[in-house]
Each structure stands twice: as structure tokens, then as C-alpha cells.
PDB file of N, CA and C in Angstrom:
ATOM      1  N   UNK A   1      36.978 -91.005 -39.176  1.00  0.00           N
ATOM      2  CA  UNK A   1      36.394 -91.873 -38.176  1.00  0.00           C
ATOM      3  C   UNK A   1      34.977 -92.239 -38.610  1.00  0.00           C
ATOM      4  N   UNK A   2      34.556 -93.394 -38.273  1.00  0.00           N
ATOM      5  CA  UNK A   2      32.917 -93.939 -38.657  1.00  0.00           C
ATOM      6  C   UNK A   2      32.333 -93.246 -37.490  1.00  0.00           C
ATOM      7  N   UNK A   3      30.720 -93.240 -38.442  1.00  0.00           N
ATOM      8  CA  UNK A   3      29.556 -93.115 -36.867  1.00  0.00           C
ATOM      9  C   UNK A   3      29.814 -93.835 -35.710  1.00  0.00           C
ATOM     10  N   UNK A   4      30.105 -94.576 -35.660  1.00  0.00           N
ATOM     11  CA  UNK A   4      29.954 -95.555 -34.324  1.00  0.00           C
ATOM     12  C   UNK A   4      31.117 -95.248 -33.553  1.00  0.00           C
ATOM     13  N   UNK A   5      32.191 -94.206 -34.262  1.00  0.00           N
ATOM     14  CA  UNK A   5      33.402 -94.458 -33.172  1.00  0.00           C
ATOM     15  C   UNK A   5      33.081 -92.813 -33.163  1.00  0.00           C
ATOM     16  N   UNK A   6      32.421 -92.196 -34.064  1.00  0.00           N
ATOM     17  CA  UNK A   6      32.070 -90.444 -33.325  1.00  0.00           C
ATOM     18  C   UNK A   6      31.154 -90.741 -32.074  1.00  0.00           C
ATOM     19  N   UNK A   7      30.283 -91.589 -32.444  1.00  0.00           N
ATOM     20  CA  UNK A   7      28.914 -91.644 -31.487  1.00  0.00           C
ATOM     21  C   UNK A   7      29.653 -91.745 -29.856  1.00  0.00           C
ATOM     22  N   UNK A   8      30.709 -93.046 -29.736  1.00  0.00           N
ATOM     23  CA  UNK A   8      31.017 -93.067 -28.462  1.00  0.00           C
ATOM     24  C   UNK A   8      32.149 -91.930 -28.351  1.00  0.00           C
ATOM     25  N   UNK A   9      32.611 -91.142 -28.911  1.00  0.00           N
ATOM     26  CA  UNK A   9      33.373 -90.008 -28.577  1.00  0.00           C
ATOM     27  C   UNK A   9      32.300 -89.080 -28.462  1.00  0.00           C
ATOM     28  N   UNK A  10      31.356 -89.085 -28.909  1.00  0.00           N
ATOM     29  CA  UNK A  10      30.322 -87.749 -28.199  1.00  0.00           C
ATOM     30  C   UNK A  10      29.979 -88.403 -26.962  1.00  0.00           C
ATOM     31  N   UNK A  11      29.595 -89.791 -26.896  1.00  0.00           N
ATOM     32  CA  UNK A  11      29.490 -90.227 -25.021  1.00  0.00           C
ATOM     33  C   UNK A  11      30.152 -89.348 -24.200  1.00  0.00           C
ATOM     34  N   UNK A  12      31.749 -89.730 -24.638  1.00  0.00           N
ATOM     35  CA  UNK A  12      32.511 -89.413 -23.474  1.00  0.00           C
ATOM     36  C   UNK A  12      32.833 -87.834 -23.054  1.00  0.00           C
ATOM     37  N   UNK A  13      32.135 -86.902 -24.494  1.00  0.00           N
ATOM     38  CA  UNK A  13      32.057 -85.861 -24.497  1.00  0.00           C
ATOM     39  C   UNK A  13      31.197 -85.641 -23.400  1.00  0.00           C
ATOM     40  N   UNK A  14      29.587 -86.391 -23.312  1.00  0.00           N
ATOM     41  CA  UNK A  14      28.814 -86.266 -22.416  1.00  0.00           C
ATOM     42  C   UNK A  14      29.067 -86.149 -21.109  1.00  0.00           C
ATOM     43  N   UNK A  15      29.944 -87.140 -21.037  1.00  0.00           N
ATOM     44  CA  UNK A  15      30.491 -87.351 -19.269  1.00  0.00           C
ATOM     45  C   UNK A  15      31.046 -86.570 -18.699  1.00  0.00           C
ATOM     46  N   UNK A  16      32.055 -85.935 -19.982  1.00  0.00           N
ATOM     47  CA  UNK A  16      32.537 -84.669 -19.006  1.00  0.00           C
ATOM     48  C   UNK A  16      32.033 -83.347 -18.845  1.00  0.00           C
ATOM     49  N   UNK A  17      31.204 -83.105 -20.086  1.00  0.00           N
ATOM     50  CA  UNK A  17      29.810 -81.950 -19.627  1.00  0.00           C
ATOM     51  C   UNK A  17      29.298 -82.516 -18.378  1.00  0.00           C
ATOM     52  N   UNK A  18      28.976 -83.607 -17.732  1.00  0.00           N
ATOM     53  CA  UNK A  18      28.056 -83.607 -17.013  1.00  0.00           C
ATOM     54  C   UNK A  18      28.653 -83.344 -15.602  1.00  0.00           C
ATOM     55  N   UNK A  19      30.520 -84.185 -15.590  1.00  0.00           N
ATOM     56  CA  UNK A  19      30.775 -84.068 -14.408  1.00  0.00           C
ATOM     57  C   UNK A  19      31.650 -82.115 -14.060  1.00  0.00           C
ATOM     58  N   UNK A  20      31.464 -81.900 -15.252  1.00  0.00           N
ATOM     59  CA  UNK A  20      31.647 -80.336 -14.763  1.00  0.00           C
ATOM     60  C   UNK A  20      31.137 -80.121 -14.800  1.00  0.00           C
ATOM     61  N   UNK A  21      29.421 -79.858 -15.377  1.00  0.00           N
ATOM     62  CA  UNK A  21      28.498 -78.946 -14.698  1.00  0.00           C
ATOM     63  C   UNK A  21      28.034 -79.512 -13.289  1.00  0.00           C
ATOM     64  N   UNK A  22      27.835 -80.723 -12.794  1.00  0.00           N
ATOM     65  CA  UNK A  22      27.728 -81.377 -11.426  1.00  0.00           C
ATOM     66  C   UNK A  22      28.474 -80.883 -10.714  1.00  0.00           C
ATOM     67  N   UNK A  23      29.605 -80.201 -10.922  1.00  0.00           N
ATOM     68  CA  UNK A  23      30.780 -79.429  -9.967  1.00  0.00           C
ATOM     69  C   UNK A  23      30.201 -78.257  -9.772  1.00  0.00           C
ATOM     70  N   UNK A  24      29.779 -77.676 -10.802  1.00  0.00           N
ATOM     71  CA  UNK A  24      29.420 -76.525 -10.843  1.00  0.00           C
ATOM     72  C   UNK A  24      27.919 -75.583 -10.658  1.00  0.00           C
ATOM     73  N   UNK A  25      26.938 -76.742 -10.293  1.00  0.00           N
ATOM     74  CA  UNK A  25      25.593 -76.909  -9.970  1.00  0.00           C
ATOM     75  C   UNK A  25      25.451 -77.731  -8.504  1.00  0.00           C
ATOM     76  N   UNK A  26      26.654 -78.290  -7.890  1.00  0.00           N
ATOM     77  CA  UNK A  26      26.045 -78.913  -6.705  1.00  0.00           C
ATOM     78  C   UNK A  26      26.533 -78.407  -5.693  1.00  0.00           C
ATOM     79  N   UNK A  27      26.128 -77.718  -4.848  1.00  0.00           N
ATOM     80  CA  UNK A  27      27.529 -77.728  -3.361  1.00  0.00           C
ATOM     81  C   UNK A  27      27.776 -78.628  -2.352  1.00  0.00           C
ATOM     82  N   UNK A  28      29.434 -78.904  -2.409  1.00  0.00           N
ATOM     83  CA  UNK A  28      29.931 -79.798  -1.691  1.00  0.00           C
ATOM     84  C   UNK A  28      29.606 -81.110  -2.459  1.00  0.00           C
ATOM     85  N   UNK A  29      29.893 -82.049  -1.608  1.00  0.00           N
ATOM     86  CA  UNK A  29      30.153 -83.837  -2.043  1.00  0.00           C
ATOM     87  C   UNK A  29      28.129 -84.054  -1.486  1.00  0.00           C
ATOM     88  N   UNK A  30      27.354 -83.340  -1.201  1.00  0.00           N
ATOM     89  CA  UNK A  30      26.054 -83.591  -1.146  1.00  0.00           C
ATOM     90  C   UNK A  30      25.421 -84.635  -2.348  1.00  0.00           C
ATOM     91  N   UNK A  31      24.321 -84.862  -3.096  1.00  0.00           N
ATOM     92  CA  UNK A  31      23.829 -85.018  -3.978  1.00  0.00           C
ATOM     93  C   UNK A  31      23.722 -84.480  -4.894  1.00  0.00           C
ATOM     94  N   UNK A  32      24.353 -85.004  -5.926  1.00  0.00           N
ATOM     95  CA  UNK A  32      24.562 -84.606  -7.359  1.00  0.00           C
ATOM     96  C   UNK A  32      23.508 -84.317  -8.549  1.00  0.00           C
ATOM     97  N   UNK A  33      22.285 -84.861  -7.708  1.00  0.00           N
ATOM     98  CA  UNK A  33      21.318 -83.889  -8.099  1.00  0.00           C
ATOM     99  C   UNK A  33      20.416 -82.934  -7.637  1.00  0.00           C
ATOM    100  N   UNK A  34      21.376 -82.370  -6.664  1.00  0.00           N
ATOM    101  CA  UNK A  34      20.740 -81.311  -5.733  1.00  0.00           C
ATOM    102  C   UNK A  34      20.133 -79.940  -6.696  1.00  0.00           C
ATOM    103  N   UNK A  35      20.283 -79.975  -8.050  1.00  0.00           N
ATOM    104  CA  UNK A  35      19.898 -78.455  -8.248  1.00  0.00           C
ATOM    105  C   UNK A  35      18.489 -79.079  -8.798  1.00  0.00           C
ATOM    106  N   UNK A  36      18.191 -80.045  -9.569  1.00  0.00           N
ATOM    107  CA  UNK A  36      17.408 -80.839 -10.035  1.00  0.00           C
ATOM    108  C   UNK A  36      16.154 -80.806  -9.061  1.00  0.00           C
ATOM    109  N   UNK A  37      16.567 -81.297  -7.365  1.00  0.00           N
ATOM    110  CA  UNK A  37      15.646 -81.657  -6.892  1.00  0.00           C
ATOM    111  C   UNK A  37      14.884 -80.326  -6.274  1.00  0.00           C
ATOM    112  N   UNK A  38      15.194 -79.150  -6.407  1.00  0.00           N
ATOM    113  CA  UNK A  38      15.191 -77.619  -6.399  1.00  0.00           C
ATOM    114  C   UNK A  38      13.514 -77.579  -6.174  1.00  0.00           C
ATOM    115  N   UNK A  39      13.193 -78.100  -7.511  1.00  0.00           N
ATOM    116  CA  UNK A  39      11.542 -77.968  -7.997  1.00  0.00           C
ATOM    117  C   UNK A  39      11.175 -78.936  -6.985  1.00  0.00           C
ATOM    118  N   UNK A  40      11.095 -79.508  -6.353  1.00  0.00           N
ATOM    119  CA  UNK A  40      10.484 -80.147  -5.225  1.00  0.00           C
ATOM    120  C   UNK A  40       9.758 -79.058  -3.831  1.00  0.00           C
ATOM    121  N   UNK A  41      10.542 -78.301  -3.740  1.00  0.00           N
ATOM    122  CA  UNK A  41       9.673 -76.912  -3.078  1.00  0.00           C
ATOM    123  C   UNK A  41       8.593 -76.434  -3.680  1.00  0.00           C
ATOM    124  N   UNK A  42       8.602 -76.491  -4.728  1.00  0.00           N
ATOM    125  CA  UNK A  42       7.349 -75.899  -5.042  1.00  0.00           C
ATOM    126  C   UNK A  42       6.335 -76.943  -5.919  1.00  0.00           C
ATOM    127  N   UNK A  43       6.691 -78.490  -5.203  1.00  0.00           N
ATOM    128  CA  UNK A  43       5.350 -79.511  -5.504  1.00  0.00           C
ATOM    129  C   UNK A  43       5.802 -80.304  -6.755  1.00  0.00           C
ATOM    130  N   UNK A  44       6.602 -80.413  -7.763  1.00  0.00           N
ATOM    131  CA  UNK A  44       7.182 -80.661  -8.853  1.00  0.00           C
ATOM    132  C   UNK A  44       8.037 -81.796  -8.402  1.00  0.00           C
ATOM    133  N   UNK A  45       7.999 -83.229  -8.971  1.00  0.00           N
ATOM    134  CA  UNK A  45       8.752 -84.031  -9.195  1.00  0.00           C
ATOM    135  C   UNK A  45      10.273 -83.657  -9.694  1.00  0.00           C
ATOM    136  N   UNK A  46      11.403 -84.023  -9.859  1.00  0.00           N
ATOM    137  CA  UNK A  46      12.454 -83.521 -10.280  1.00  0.00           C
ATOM    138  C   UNK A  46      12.496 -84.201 -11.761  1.00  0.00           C
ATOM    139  N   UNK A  47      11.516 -85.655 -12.286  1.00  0.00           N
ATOM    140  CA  UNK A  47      12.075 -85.322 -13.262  1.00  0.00           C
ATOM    141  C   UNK A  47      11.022 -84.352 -13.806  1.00  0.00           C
ATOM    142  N   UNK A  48       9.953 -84.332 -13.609  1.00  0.00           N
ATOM    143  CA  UNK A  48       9.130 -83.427 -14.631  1.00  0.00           C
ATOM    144  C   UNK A  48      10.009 -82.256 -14.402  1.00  0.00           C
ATOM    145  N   UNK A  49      10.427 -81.429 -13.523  1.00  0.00           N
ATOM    146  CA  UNK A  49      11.581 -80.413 -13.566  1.00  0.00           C
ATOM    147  C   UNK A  49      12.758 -80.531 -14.733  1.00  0.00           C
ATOM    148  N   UNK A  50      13.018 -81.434 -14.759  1.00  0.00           N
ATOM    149  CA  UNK A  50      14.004 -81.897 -15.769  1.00  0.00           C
ATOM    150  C   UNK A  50      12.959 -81.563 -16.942  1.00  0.00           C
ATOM    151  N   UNK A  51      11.901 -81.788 -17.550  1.00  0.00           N
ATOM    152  CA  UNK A  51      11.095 -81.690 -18.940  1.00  0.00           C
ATOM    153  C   UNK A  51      10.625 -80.306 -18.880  1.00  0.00           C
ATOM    154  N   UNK A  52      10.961 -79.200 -17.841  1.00  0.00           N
ATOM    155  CA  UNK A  52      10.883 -77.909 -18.389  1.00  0.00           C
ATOM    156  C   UNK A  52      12.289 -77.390 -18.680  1.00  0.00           C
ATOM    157  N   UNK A  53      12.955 -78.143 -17.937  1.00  0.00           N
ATOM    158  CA  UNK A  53      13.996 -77.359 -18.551  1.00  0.00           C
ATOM    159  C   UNK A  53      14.490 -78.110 -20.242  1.00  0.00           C
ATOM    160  N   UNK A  54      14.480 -79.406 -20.871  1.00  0.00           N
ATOM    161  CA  UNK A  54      14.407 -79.574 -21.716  1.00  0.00           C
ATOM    162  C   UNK A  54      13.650 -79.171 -22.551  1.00  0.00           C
ATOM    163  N   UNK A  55      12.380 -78.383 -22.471  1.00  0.00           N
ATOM    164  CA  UNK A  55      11.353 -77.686 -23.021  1.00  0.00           C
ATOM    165  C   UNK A  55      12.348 -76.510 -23.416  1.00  0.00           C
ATOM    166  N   UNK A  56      13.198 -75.994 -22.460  1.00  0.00           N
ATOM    167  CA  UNK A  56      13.748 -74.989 -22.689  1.00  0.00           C
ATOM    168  C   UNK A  56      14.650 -75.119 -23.747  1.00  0.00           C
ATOM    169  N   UNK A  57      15.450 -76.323 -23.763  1.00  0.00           N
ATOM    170  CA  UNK A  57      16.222 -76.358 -24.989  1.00  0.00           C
ATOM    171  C   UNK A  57      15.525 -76.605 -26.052  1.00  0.00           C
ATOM    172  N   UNK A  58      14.707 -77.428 -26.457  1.00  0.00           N
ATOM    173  CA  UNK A  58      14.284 -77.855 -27.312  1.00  0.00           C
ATOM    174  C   UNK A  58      13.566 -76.439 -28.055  1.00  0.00           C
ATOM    175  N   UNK A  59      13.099 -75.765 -27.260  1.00  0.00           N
ATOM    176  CA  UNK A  59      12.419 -73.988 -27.695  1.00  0.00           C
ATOM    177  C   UNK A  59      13.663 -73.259 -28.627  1.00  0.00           C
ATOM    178  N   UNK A  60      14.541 -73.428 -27.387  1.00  0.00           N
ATOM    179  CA  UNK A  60      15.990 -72.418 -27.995  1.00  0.00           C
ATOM    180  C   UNK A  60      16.494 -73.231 -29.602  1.00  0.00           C
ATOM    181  N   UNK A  61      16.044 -74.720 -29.840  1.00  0.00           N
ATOM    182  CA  UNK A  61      16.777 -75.187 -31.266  1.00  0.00           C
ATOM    183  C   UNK A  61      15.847 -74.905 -32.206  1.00  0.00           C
ATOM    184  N   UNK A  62      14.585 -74.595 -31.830  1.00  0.00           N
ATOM    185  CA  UNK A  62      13.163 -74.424 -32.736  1.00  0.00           C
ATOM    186  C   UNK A  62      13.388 -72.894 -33.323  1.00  0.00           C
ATOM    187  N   UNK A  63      14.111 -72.082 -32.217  1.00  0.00           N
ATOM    188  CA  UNK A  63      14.045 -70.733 -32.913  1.00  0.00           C
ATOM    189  C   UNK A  63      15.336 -70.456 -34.052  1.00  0.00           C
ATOM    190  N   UNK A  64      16.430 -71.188 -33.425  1.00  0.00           N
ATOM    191  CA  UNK A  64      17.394 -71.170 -34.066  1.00  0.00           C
ATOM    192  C   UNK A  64      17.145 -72.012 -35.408  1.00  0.00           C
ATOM    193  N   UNK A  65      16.373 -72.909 -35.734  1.00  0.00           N
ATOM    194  CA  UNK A  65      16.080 -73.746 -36.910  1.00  0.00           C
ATOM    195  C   UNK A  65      15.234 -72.035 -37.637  1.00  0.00           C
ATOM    196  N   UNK A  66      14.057 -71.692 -36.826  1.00  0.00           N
ATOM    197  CA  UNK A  66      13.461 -70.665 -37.560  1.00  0.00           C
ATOM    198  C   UNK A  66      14.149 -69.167 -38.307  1.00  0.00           C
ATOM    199  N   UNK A  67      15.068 -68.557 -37.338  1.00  0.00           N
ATOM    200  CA  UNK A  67      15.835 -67.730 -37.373  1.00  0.00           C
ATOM    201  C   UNK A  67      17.256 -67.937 -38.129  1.00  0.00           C
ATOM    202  N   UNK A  68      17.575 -68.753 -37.773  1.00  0.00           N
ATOM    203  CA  UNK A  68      19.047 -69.272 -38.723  1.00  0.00           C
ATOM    204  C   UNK A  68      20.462 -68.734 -38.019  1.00  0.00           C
ATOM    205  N   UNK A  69      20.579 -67.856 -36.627  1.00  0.00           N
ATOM    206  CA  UNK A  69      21.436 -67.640 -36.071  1.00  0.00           C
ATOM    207  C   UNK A  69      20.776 -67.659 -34.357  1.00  0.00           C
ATOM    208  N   UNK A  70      21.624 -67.431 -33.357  1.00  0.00           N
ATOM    209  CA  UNK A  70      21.338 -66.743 -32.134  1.00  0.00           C
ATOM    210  C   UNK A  70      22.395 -65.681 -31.688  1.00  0.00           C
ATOM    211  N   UNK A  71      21.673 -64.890 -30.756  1.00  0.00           N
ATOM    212  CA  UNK A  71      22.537 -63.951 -29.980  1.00  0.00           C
ATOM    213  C   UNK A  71      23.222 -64.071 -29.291  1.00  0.00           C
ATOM    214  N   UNK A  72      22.863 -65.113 -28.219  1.00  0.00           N
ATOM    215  CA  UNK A  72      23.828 -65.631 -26.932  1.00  0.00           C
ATOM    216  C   UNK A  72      24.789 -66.397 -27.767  1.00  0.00           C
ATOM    217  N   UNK A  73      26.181 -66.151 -27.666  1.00  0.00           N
ATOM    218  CA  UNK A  73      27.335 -66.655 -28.278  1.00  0.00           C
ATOM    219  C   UNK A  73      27.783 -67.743 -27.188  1.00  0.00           C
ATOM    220  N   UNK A  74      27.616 -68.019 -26.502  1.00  0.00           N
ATOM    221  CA  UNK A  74      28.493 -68.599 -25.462  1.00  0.00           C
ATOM    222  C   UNK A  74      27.716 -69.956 -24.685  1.00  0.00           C
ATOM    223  N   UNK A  75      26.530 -70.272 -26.177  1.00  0.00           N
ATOM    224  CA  UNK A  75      25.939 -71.596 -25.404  1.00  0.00           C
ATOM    225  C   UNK A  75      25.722 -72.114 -26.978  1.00  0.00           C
ATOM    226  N   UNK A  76      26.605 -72.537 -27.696  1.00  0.00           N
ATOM    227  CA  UNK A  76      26.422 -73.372 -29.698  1.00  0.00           C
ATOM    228  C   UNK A  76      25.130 -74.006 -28.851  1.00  0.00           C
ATOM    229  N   UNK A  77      24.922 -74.110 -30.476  1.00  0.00           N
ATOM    230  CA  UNK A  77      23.452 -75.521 -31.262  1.00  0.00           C
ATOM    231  C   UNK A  77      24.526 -77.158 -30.764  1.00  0.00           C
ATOM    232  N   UNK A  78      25.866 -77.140 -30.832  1.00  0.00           N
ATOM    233  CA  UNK A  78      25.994 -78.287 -30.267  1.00  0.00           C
ATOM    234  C   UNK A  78      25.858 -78.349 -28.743  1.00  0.00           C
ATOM    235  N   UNK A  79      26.379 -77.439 -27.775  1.00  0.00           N
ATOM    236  CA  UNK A  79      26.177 -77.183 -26.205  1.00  0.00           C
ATOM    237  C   UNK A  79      24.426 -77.520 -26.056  1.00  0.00           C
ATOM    238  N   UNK A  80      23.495 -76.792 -26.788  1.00  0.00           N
ATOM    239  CA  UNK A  80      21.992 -77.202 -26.462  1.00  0.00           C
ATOM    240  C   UNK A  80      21.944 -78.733 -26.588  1.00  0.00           C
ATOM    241  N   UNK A  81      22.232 -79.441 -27.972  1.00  0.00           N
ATOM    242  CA  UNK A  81      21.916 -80.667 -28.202  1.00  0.00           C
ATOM    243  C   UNK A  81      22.848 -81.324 -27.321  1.00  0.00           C
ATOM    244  N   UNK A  82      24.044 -81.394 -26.604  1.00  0.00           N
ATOM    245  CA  UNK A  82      24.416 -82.365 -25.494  1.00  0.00           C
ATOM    246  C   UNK A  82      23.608 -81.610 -24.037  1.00  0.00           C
ATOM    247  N   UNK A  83      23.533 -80.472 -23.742  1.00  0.00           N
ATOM    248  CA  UNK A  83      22.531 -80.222 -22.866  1.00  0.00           C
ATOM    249  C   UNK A  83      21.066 -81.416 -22.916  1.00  0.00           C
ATOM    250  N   UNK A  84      20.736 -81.232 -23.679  1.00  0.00           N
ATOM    251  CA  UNK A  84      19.416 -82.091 -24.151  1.00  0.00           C
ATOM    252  C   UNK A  84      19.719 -83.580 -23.962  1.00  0.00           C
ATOM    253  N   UNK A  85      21.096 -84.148 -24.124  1.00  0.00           N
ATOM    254  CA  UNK A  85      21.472 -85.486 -24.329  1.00  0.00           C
ATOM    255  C   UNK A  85      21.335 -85.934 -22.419  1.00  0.00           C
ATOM    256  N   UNK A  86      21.997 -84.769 -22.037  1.00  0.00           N
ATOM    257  CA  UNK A  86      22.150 -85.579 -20.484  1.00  0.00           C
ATOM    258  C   UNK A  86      21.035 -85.300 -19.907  1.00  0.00           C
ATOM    259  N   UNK A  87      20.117 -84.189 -19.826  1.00  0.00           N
ATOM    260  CA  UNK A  87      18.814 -83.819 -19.534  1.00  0.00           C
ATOM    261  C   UNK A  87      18.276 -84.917 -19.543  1.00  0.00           C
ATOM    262  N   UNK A  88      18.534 -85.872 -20.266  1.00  0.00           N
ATOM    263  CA  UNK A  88      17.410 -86.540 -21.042  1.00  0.00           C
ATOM    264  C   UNK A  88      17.795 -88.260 -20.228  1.00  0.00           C
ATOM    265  N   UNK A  89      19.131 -88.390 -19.666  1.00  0.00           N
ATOM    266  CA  UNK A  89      19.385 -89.225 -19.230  1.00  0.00           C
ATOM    267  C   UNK A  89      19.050 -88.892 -17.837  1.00  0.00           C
ATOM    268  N   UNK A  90      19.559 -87.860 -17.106  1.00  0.00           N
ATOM    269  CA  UNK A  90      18.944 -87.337 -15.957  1.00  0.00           C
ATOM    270  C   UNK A  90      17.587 -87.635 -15.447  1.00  0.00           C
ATOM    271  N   UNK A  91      16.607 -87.000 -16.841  1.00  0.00           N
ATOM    272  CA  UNK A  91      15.350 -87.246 -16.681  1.00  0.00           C
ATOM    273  C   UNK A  91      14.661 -88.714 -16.322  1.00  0.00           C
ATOM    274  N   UNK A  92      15.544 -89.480 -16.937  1.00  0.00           N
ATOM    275  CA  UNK A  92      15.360 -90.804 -16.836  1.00  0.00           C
ATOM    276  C   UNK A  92      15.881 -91.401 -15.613  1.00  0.00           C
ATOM    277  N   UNK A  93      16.683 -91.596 -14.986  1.00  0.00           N
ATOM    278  CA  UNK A  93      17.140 -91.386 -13.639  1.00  0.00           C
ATOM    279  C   UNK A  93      16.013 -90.796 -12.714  1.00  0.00           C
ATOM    280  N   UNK A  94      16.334 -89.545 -12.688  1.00  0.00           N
ATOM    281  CA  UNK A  94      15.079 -88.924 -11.719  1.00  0.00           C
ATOM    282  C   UNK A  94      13.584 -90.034 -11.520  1.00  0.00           C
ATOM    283  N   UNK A  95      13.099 -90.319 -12.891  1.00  0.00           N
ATOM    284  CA  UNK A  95      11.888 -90.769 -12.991  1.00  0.00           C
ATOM    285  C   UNK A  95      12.195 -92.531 -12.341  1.00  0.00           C
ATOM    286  N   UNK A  96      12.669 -93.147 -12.953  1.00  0.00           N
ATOM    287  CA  UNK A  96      13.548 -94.233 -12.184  1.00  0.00           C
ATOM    288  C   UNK A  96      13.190 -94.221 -10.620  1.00  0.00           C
ATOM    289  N   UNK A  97      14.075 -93.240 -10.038  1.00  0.00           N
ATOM    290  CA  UNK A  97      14.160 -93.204  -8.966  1.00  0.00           C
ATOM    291  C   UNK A  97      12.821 -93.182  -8.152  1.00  0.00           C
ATOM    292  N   UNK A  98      11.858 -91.989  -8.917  1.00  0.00           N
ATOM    293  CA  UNK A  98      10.621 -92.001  -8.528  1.00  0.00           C
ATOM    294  C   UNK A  98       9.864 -93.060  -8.230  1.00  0.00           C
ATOM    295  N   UNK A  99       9.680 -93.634  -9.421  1.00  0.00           N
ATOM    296  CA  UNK A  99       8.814 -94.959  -9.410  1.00  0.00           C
ATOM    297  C   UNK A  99       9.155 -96.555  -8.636  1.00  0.00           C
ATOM    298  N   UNK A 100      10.432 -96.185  -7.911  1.00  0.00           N
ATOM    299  CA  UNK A 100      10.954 -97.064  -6.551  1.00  0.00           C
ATOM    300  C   UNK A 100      10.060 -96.582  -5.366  1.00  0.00           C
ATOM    301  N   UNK A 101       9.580 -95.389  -5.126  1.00  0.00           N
ATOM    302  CA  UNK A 101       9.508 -94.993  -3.831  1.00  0.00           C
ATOM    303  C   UNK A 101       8.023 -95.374  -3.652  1.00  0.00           C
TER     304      UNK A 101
END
């Protein structure tokens, strides 16, 4: 397969990371970015919430570039980098949304 036909098969990879962790991060048919908007209790925009937790991935690929393995088995270098992919669309959204109000 070419880049361009992996690229939109990692899309659709995206979509469904996102709509199962949205199952699995929201309760009920509420807002689907209810865990997101979390940091709002304590004064935090949701997307800047969103850029610590991408801080977080982006930390976890820096050590793994330094180190050359990790311990936690049950989250790959690819799970961080699509973590990071929708984070990152999220983030953009969130901020979006912000700058309407």
C-alpha cells in the first residue's frame, strides 16, 4: 500500500481509538468531552488541559527515544503517537470552542 492510502487507514484507525475511549471516558450520552472539561474545576481551560496531558505523551516518547524500551507493556510507542494524534485534534476543538464564547 502507498503513504497516502496508510495515512487514511491510520485516520480511520483514529476514529475508532477515539470513539472507544469516548465510551470509556464519558458517562452516559452526556458530553463527549466530559473528562476533558474535568480541569475546569480547578480554573484550567480544557484545551490547555488537553496540552498537559499531551505533555504527558510527548515526555513518555522522549524517554523511550532515550532509553530504547519501556516497562508499561500495555500502552506501544504506536498507542502514545495516536494518543497524541487525537489529543491534538481535541485540543483544537476545545480551543475552537473557546474562542466562540
Amino acid at each position: 500500500m502507498n503513504n497516502r492510502g496508510d495515512f487514511y487507514l491510520e485516520l480511520e484507525e483514529l476514529k475508532r481509538l477515539h470513539d472507544k475511549k469516548a465510551h470509556d471516558y464519558t458517562p452516559g450520552e452526556r458530553d463527549p468531552f466530559f473528562n476533558l472539561r474535568l480541569c475546569e474545576n480547578m480554573g484550567l481551560e480544557p484545551w490547555k488541559g488537553v496540552l498537559v496531558r499531551i505533555g504527558d505523551k510527548v515526555s513518555r516518547l522522549m524517554a523511550y527515544a532515550s532509553k530504547g524500551h519501556l516497562l508499561v507493556s500495555d500502552e506501544t510507542v504506536i498507542d502514545t503517537f495516536r494518543d497524541l494524534a487525537v489529543y491534538s485534534i481535541l485540543g483544537l476543538m476545545l480551543y475552537r470552542e473557546e474562542k466562540k464564547k
